[in-house]
PDB file of N, CA and C in Angstrom:
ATOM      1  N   UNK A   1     103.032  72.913  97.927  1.00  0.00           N
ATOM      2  CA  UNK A   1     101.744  72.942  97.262  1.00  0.00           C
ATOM      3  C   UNK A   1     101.696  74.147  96.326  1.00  0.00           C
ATOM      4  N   UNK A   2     101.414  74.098  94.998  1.00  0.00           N
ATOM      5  CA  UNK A   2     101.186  74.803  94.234  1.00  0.00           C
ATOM      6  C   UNK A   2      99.686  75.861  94.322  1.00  0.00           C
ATOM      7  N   UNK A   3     100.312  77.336  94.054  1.00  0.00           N
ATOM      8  CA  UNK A   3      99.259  78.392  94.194  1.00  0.00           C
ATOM      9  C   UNK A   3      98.094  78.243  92.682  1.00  0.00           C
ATOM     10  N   UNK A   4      96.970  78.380  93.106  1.00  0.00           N
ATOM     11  CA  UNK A   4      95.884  78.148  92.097  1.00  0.00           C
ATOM     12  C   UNK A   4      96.312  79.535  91.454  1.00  0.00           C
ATOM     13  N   UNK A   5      95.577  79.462  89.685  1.00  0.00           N
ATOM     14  CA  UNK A   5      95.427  81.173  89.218  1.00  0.00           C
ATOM     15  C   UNK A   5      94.640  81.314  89.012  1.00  0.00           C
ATOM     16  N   UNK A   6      94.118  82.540  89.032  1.00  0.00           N
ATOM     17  CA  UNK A   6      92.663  82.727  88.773  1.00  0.00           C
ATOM     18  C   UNK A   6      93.035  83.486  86.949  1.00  0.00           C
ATOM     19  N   UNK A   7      92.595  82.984  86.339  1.00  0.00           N
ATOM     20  CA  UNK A   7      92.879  83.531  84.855  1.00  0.00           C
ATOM     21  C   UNK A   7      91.286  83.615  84.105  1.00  0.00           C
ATOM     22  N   UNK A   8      91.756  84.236  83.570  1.00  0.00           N
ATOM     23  CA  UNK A   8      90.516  84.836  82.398  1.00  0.00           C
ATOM     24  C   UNK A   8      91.217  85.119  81.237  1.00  0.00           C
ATOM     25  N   UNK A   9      91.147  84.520  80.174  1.00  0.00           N
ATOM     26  CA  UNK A   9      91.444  84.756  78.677  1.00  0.00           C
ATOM     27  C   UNK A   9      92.940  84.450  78.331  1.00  0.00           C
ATOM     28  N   UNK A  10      93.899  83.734  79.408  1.00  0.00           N
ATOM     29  CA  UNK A  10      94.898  83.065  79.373  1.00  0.00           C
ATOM     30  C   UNK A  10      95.888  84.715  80.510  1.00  0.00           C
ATOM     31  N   UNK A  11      94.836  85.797  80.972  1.00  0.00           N
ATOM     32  CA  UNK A  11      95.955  86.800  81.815  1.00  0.00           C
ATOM     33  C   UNK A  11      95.258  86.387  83.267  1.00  0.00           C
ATOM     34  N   UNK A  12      96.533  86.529  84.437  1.00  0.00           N
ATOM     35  CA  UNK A  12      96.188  86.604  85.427  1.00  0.00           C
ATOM     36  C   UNK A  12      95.650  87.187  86.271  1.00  0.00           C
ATOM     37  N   UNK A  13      94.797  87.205  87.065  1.00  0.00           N
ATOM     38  CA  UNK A  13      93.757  88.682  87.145  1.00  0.00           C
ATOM     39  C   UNK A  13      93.991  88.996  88.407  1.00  0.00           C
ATOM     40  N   UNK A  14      95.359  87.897  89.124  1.00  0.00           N
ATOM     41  CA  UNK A  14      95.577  88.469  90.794  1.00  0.00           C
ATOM     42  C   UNK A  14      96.590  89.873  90.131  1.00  0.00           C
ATOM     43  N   UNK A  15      97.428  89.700  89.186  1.00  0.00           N
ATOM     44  CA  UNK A  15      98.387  90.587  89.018  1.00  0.00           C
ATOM     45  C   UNK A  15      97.854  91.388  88.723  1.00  0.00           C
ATOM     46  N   UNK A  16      96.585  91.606  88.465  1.00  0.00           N
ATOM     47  CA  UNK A  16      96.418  93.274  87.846  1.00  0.00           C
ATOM     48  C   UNK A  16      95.923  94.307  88.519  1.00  0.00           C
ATOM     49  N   UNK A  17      96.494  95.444  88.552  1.00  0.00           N
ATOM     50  CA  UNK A  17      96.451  96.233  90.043  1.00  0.00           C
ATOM     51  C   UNK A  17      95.177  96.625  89.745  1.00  0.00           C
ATOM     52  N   UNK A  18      94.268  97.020  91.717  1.00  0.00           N
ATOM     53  CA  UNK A  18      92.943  96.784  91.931  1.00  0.00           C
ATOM     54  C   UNK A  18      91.960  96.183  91.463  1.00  0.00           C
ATOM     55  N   UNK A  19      92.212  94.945  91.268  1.00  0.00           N
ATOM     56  CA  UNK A  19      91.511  94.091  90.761  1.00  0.00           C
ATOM     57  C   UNK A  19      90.535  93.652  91.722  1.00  0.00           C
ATOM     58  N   UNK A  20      91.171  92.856  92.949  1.00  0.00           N
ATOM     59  CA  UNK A  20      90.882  92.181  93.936  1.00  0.00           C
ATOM     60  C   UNK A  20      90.242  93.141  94.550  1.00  0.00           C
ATOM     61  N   UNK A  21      90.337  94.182  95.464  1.00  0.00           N
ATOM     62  CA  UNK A  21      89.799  95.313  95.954  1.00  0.00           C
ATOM     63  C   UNK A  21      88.179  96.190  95.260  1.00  0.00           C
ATOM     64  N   UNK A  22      88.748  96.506  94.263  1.00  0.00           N
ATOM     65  CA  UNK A  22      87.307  96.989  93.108  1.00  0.00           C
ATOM     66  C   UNK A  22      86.539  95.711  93.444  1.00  0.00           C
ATOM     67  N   UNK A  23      86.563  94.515  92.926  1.00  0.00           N
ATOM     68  CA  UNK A  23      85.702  93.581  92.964  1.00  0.00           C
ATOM     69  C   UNK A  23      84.778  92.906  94.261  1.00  0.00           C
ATOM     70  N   UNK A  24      85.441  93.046  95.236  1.00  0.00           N
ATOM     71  CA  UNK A  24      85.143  92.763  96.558  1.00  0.00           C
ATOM     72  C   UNK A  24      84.403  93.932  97.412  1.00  0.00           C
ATOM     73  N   UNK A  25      85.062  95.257  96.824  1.00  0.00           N
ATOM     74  CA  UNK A  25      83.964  96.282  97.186  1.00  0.00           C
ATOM     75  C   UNK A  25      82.739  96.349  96.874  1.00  0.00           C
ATOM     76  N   UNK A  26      82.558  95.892  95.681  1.00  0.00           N
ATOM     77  CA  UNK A  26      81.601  96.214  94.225  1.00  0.00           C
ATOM     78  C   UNK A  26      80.715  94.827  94.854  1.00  0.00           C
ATOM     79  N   UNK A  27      81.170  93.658  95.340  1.00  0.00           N
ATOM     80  CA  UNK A  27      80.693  92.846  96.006  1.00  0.00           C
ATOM     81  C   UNK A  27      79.608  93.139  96.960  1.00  0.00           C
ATOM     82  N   UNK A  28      80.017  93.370  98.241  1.00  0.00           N
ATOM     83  CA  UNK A  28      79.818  93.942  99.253  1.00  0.00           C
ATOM     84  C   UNK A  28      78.880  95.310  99.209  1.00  0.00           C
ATOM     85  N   UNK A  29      78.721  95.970  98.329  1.00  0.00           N
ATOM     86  CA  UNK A  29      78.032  97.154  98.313  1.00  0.00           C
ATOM     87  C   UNK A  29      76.555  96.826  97.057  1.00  0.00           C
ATOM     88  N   UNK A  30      76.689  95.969  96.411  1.00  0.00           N
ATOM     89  CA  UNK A  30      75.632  95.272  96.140  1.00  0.00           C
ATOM     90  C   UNK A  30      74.972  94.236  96.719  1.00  0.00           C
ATOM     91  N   UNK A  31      75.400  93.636  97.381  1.00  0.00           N
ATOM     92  CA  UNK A  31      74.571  92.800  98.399  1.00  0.00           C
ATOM     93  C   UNK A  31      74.089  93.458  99.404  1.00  0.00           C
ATOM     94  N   UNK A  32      74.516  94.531 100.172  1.00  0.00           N
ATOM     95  CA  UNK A  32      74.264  95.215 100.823  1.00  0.00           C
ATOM     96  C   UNK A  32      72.817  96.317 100.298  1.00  0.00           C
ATOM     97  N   UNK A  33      72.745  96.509  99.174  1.00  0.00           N
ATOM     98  CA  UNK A  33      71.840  97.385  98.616  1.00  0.00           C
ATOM     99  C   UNK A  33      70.950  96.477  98.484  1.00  0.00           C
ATOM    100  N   UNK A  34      70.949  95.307  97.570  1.00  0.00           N
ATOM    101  CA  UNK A  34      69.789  94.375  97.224  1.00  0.00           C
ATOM    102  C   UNK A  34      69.006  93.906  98.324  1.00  0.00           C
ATOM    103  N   UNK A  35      69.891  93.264  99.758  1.00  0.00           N
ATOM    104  CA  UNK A  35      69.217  93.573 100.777  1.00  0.00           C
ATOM    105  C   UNK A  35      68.323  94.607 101.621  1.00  0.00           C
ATOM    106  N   UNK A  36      69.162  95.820 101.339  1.00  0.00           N
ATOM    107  CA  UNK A  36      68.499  97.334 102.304  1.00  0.00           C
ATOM    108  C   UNK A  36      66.960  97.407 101.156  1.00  0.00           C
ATOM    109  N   UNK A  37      67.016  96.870 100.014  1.00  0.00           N
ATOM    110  CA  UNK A  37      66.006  97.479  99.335  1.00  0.00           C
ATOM    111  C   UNK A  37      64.941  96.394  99.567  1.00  0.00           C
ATOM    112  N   UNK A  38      65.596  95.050  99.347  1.00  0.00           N
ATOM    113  CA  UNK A  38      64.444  93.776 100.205  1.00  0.00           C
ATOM    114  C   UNK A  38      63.671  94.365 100.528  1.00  0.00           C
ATOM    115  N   UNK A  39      64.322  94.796 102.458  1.00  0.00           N
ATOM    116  CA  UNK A  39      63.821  94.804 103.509  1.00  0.00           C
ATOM    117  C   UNK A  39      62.874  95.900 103.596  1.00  0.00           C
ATOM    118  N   UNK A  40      63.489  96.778 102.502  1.00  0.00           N
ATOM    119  CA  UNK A  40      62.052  98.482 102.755  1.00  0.00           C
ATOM    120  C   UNK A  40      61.069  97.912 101.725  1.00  0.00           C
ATOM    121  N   UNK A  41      61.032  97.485 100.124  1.00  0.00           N
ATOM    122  CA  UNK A  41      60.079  97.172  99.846  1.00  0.00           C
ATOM    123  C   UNK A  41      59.437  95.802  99.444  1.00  0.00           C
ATOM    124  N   UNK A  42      60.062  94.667  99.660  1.00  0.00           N
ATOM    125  CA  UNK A  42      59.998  93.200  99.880  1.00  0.00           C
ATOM    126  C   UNK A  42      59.046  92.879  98.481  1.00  0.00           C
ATOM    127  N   UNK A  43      60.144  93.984  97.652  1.00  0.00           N
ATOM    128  CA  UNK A  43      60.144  93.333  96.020  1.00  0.00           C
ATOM    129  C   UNK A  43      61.608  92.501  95.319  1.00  0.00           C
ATOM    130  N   UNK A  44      60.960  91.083  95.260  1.00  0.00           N
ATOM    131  CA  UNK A  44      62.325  90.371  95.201  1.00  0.00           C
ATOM    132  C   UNK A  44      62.845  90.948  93.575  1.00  0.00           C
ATOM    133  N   UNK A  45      62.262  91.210  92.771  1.00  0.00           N
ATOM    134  CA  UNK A  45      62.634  91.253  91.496  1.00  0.00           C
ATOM    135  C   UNK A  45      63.781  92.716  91.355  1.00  0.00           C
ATOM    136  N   UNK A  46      63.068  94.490  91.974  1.00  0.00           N
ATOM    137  CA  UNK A  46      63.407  94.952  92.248  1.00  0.00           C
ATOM    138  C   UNK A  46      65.376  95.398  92.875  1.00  0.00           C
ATOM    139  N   UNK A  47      65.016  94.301  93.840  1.00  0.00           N
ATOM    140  CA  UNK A  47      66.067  94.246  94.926  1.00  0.00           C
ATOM    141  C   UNK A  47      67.174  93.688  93.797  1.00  0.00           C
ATOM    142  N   UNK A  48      66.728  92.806  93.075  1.00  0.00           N
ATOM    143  CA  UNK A  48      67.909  92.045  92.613  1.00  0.00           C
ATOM    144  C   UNK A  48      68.372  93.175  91.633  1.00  0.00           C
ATOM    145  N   UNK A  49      67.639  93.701  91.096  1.00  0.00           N
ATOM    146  CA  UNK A  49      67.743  94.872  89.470  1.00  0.00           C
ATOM    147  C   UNK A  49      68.739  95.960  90.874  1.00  0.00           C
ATOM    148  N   UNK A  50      68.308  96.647  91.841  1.00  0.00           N
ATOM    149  CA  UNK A  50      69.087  97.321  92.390  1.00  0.00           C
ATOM    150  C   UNK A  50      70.460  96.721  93.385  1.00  0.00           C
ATOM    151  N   UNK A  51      70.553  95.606  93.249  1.00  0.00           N
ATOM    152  CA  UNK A  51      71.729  95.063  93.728  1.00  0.00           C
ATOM    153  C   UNK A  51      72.824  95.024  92.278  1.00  0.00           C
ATOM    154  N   UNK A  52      72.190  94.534  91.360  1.00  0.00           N
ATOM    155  CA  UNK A  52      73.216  94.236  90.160  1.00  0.00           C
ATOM    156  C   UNK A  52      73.429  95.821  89.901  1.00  0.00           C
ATOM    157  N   UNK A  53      72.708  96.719  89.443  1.00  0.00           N
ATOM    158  CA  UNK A  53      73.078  98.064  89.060  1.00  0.00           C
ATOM    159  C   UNK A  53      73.900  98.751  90.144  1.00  0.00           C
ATOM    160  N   UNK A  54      74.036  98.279  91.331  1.00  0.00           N
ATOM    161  CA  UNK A  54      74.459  98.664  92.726  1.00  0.00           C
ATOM    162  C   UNK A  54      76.343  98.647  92.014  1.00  0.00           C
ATOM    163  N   UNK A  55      76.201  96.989  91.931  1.00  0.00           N
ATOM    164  CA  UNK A  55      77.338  96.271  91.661  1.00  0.00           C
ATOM    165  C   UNK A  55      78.139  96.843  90.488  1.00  0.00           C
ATOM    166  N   UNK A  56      77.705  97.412  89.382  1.00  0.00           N
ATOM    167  CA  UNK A  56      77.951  97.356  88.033  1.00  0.00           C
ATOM    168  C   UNK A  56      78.805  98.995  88.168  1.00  0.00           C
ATOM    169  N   UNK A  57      77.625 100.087  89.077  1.00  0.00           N
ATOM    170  CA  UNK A  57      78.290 101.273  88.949  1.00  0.00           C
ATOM    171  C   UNK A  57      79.580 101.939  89.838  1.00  0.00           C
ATOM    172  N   UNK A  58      79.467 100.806  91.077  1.00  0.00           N
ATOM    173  CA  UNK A  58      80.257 101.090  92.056  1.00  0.00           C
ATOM    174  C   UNK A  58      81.626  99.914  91.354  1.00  0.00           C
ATOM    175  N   UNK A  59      81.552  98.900  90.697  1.00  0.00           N
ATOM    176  CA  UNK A  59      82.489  98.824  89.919  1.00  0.00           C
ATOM    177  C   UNK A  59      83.445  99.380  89.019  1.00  0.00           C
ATOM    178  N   UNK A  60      82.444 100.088  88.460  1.00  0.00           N
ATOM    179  CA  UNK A  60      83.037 100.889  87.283  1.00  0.00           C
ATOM    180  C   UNK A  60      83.269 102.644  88.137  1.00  0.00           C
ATOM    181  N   UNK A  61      82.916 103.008  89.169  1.00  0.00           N
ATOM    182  CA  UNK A  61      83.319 103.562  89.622  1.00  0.00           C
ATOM    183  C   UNK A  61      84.798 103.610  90.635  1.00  0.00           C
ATOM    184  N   UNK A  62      84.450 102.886  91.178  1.00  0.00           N
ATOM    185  CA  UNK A  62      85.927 102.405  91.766  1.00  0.00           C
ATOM    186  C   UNK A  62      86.847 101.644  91.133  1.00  0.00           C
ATOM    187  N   UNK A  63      87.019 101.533  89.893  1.00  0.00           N
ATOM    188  CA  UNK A  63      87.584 100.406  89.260  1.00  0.00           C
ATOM    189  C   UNK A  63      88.788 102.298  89.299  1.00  0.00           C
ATOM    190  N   UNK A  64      88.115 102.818  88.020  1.00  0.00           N
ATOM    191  CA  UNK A  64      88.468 104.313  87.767  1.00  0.00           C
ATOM    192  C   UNK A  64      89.160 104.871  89.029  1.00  0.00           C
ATOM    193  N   UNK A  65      88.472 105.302  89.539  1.00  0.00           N
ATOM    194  CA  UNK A  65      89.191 105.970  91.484  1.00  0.00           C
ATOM    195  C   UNK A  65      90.605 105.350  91.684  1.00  0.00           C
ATOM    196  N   UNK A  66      90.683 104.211  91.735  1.00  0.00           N
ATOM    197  CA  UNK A  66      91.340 103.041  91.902  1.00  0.00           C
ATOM    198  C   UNK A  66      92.807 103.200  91.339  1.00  0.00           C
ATOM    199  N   UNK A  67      92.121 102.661  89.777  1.00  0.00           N
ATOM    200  CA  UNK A  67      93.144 102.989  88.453  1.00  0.00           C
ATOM    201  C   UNK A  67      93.979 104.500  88.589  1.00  0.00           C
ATOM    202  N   UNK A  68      93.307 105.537  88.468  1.00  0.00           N
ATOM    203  CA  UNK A  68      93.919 106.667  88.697  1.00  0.00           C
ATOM    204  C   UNK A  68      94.823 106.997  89.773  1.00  0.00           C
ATOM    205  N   UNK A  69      94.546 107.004  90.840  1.00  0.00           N
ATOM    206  CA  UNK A  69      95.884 106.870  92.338  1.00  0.00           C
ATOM    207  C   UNK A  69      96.661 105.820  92.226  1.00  0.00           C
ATOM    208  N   UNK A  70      96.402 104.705  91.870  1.00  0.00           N
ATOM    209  CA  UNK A  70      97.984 103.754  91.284  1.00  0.00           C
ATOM    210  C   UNK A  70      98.546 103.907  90.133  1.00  0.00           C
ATOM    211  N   UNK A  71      97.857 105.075  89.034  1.00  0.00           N
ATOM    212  CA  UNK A  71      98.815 105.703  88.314  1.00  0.00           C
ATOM    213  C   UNK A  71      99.490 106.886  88.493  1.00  0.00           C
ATOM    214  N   UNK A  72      98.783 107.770  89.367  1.00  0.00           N
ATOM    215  CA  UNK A  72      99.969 108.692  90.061  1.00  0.00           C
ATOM    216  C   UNK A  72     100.943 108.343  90.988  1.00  0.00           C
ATOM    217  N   UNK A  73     100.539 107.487  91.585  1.00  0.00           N
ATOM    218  CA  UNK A  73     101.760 106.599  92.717  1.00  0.00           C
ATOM    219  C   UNK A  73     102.795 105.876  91.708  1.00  0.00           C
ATOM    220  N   UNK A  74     102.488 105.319  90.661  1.00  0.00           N
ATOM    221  CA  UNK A  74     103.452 105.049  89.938  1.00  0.00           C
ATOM    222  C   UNK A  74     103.847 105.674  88.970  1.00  0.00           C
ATOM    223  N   UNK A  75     103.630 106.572  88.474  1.00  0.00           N
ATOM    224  CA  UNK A  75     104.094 107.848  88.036  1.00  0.00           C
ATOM    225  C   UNK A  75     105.509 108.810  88.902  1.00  0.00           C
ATOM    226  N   UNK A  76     104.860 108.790  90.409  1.00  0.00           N
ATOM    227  CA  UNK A  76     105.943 109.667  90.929  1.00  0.00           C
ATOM    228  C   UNK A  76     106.971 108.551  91.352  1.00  0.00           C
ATOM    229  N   UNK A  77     106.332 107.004  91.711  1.00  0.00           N
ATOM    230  CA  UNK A  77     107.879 106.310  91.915  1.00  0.00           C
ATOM    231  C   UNK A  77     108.546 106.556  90.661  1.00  0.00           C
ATOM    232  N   UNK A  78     108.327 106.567  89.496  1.00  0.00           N
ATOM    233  CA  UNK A  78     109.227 106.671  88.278  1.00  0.00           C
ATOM    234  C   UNK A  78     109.856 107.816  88.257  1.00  0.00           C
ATOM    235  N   UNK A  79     109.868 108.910  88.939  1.00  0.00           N
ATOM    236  CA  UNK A  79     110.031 110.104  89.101  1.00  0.00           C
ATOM    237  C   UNK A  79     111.202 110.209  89.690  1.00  0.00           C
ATOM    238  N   UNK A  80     110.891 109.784  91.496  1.00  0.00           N
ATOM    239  CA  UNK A  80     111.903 109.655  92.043  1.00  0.00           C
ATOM    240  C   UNK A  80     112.823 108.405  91.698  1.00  0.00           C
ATOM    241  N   UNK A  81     112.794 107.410  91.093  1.00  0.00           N
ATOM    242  CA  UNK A  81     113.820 106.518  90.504  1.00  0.00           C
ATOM    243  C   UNK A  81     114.275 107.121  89.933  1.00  0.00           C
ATOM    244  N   UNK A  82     114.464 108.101  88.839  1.00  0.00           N
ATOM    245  CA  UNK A  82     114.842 108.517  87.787  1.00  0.00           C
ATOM    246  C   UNK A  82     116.015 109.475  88.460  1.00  0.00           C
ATOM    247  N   UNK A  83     115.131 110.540  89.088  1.00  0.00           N
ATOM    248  CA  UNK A  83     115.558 111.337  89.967  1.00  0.00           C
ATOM    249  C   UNK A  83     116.853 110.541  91.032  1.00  0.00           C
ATOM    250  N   UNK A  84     116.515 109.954  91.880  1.00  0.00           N
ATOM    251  CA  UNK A  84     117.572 109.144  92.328  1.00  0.00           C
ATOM    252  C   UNK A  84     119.058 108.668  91.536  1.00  0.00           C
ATOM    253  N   UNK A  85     118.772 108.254  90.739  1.00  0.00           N
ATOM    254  CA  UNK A  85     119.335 107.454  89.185  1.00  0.00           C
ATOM    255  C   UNK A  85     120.447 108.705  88.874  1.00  0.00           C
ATOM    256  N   UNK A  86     119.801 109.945  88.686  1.00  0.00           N
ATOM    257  CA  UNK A  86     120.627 111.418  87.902  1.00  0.00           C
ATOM    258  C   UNK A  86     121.445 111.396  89.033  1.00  0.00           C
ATOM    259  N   UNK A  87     120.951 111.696  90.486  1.00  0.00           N
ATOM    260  CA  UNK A  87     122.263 111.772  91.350  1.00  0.00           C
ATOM    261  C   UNK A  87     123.023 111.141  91.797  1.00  0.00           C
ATOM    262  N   UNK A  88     122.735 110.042  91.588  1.00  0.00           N
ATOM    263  CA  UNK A  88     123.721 109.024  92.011  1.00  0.00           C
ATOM    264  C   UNK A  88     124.751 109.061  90.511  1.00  0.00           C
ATOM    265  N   UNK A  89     124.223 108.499  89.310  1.00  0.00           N
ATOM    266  CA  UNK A  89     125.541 109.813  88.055  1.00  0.00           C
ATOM    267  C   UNK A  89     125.998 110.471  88.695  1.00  0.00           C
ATOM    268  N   UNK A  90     125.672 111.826  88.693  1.00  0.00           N
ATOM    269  CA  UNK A  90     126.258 113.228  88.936  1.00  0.00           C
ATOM    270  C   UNK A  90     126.986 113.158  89.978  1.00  0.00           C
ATOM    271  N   UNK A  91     126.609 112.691  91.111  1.00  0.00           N
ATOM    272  CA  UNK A  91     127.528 113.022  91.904  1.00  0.00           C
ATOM    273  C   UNK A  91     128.630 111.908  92.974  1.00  0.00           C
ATOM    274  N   UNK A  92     127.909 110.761  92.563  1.00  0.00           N
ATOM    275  CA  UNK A  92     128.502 109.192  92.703  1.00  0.00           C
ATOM    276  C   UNK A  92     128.922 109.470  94.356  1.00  0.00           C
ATOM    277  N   UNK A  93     129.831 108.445  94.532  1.00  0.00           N
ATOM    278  CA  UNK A  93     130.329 108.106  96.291  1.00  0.00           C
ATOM    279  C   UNK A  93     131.162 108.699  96.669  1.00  0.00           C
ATOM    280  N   UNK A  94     130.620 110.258  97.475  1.00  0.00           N
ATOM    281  CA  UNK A  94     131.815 110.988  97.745  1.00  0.00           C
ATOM    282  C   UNK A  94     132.898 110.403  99.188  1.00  0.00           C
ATOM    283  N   UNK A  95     134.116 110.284  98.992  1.00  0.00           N
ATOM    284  CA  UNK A  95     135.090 109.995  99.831  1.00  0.00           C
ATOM    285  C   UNK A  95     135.115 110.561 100.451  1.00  0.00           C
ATOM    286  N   UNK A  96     135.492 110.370 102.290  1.00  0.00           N
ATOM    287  CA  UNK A  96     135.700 111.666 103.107  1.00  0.00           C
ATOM    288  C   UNK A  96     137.103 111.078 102.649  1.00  0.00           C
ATOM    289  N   UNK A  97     138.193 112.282 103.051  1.00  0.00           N
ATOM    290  CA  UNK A  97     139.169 112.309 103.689  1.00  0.00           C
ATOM    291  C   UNK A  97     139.732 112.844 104.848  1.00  0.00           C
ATOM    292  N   UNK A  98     140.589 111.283 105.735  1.00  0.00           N
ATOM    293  CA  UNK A  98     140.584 112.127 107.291  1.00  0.00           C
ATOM    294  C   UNK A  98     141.918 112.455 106.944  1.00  0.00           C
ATOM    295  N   UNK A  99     142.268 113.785 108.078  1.00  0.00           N
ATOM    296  CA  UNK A  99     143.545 114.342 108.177  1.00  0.00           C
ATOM    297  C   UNK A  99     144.352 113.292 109.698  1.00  0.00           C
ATOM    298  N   UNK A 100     144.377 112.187 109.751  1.00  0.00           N
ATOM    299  CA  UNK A 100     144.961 111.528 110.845  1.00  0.00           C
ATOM    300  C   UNK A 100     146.705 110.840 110.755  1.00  0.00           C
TER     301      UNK A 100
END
């Protein structure tokens, strides 16, 4: 059985790092607000204006948070690849030799 894609504008949006995560947080923390605000002032119009703004900043906040630590994590794997890469050049597969 073939995997569905979720695409937007012909790019795939599972591949793009924190995608899935940002969005599901950003989910979850606006529904959660639009509700908590319901329930204290049981203004439906309100609740919804502080659920979407809930959604919008904790998006764009964690999108950022997000983005930034999977560019230093992939920053230093490129680091140590590279790094790896020079010594394995330099100093390649040293042979023991036994005296037997």
């Amino acid at each position: 059985m073939e995997e569905k894609k979720f695409t937007l504008f012909g790019t795939d949006l599972q591949k793009i790092p924190c995608f899935k995560k940002t969005f599901t947080i950003s989910t979850y923390s606006g529904i959660a607000a639009g509700l908590g605000c319901f329930v204290i002032t049981s203004r439906v119009k309100r609740s919804a204006d502080v659920a979407v703004l809930t959604f919008a900043v904790t998006t764009l906040g964690y999108w950022f948070y997000c983005r930034h630590n999977w560019f230093r994590q992939y920053e230093l794997a490129q680091k140590l690849n590279s790094s790896l890469h020079n010594v394995m050049l330099n100093e390649g597969v040293k042979k023991e030799t036994s005296d037997a």
